[in-house]
Structures are given as C-alpha cells and as structure tokens.
Protein backbone atom coordinates (compact mmCIF):
# COMPACT_ATOMS: atom_id res chain seq x y z
CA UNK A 1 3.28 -11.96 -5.14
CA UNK A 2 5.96 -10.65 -7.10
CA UNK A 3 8.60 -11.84 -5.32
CA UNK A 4 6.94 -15.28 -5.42
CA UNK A 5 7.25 -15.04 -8.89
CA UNK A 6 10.28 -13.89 -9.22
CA UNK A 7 11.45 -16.72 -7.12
CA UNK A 8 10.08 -19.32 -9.60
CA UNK A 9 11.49 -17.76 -12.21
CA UNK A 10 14.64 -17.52 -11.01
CA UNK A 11 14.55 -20.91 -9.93
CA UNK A 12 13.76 -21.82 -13.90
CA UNK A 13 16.36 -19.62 -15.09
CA UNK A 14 19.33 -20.96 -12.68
CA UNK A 15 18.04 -24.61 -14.28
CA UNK A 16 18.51 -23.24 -17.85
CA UNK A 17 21.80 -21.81 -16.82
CA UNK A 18 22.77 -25.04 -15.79
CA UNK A 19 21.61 -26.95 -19.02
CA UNK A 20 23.26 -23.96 -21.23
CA UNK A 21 26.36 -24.33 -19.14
CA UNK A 22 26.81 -28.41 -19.78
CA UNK A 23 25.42 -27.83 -23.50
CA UNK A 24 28.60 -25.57 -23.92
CA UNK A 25 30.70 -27.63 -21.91
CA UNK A 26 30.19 -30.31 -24.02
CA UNK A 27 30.87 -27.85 -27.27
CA UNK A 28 34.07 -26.44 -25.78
CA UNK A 29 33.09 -22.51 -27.26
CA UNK A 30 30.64 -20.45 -25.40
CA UNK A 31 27.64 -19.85 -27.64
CA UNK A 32 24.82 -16.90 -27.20
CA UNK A 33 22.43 -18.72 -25.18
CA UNK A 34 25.27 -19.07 -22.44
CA UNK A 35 25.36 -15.08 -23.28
CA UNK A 36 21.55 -14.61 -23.22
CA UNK A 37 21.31 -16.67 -19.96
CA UNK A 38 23.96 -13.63 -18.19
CA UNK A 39 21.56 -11.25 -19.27
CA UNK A 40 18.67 -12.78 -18.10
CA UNK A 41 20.48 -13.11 -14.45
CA UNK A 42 21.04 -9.43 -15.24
CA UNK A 43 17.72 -8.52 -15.78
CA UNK A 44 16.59 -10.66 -12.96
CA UNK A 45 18.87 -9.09 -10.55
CA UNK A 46 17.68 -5.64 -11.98
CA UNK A 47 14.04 -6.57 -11.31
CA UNK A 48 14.86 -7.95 -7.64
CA UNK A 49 16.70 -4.62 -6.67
CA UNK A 50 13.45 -2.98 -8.13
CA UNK A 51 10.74 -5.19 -6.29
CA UNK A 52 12.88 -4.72 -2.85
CA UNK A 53 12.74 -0.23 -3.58
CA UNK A 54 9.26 -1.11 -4.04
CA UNK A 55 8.48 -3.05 -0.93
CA UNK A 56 9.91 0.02 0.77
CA UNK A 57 8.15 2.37 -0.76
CA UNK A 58 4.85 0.67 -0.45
CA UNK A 59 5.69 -0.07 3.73
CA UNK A 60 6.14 3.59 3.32
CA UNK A 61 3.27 4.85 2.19
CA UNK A 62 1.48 2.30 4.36
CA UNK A 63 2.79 3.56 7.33
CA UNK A 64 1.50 7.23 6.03
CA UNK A 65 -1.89 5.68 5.18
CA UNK A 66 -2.22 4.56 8.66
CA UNK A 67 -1.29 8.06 10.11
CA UNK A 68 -4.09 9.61 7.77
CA UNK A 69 -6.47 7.09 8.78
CA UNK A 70 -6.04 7.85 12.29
CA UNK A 71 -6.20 11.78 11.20
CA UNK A 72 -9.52 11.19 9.75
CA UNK A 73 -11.37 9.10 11.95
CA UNK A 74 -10.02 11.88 14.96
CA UNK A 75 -11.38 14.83 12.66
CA UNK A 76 -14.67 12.77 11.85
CA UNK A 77 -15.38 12.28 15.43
CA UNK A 78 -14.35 16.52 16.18
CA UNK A 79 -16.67 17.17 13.45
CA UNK A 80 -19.71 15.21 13.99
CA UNK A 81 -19.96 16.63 17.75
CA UNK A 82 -19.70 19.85 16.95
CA UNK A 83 -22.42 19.24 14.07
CA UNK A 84 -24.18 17.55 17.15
CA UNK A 85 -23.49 20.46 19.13
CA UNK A 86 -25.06 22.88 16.49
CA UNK A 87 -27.99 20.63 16.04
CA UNK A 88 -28.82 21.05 20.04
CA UNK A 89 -28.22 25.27 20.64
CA UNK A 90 -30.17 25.74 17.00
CA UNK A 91 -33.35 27.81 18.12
CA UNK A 92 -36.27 25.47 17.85
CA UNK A 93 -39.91 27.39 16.44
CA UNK A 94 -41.85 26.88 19.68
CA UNK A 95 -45.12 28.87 20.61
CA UNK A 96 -44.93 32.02 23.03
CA UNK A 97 -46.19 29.35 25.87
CA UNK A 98 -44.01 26.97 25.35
CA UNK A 99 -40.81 29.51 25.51
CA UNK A 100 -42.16 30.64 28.81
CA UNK A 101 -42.24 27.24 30.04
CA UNK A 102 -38.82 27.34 28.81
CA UNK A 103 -37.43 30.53 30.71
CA UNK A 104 -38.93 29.19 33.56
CA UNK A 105 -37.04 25.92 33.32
CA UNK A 106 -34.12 27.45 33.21
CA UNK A 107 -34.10 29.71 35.54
C-alpha cells in the first residue's frame, strides 16, 4: 500500500517538476519552487529507500513468524498428549470390587 502510494505521488510530483521546469524555462532564472521540487525528489527517494528496508524487514520477520508458528502448533500437539497421557494413568476412585475386577483384567 505504501508503495502504491508512493507511486502516485511520485507520479504527481514528476508532473509538477515538469510544469516548474517550463514555468522557469519560460523565466530564464531558476526560482525556489524548481528548488523545492529537488527536495521533494529528495525526500521521495529517501522514503522509497525506507519503504524497500522495510519490505525486508517485514519478509523477515514473516519468515520468523512462520518458523514460530510451526514451533507452536508442534509444542501444542507434544503438550496436549502428554496432558492426554496424564489424564489416562491418573488413579481413578473405584470401589475395592471394581479394582479387583481390574487386577484381574490385567493380569
């Protein structure tokens, strides 16, 4: 999005340029918007350079989002079997009878 509207803005400023630059042509002595215009493209330049360091920083930390992601979802799944493994060897509160039946199942 930025670099869309950086684009249209450029695209106005390279226009103005252009008027400044027959406006002064037609004067014959450079005046300060032909100055102000070269500090726009300046500044516009300055801003591109800073909207490209950003794209890479931002595919950067996407690219270490998507290796936590995959971190977390791995550790999720580790921790909810073990939490289903605890769940199954807890020690249920069964009657005398029914933890005979038990032993006897088992063995």
């Amino acid at each position: 999005e930025l670099e869309n509207q950086l684009a249209a803005k450029s695209k106005i400023l390279d226009e103005l340029k252009l008027n400044v630059a027959l406006k002064d042509g037609l004067e014959q002595a450079p005046g300060t918007a032909s100055l102000q215009t070269a500090e726009l493209c300046k500044m516009r330049d300055c801003v591109a350079s800073q909207i490209g360091q950003l794209r890479t920083s931002m595919q950067a930390i996407l690219q270490h989002w998507k290796l936590y992601d995959e971190a977390y979802g791995e550790v999720s799944l580790v921790i909810t079997r073990y939490l289903y493994c605890i769940d199954q060897c807890k020690p249920s509160v069964l009657s005398l009878e029914a933890l005979k039946n038990q032993v006897k199942t088992l063995q």
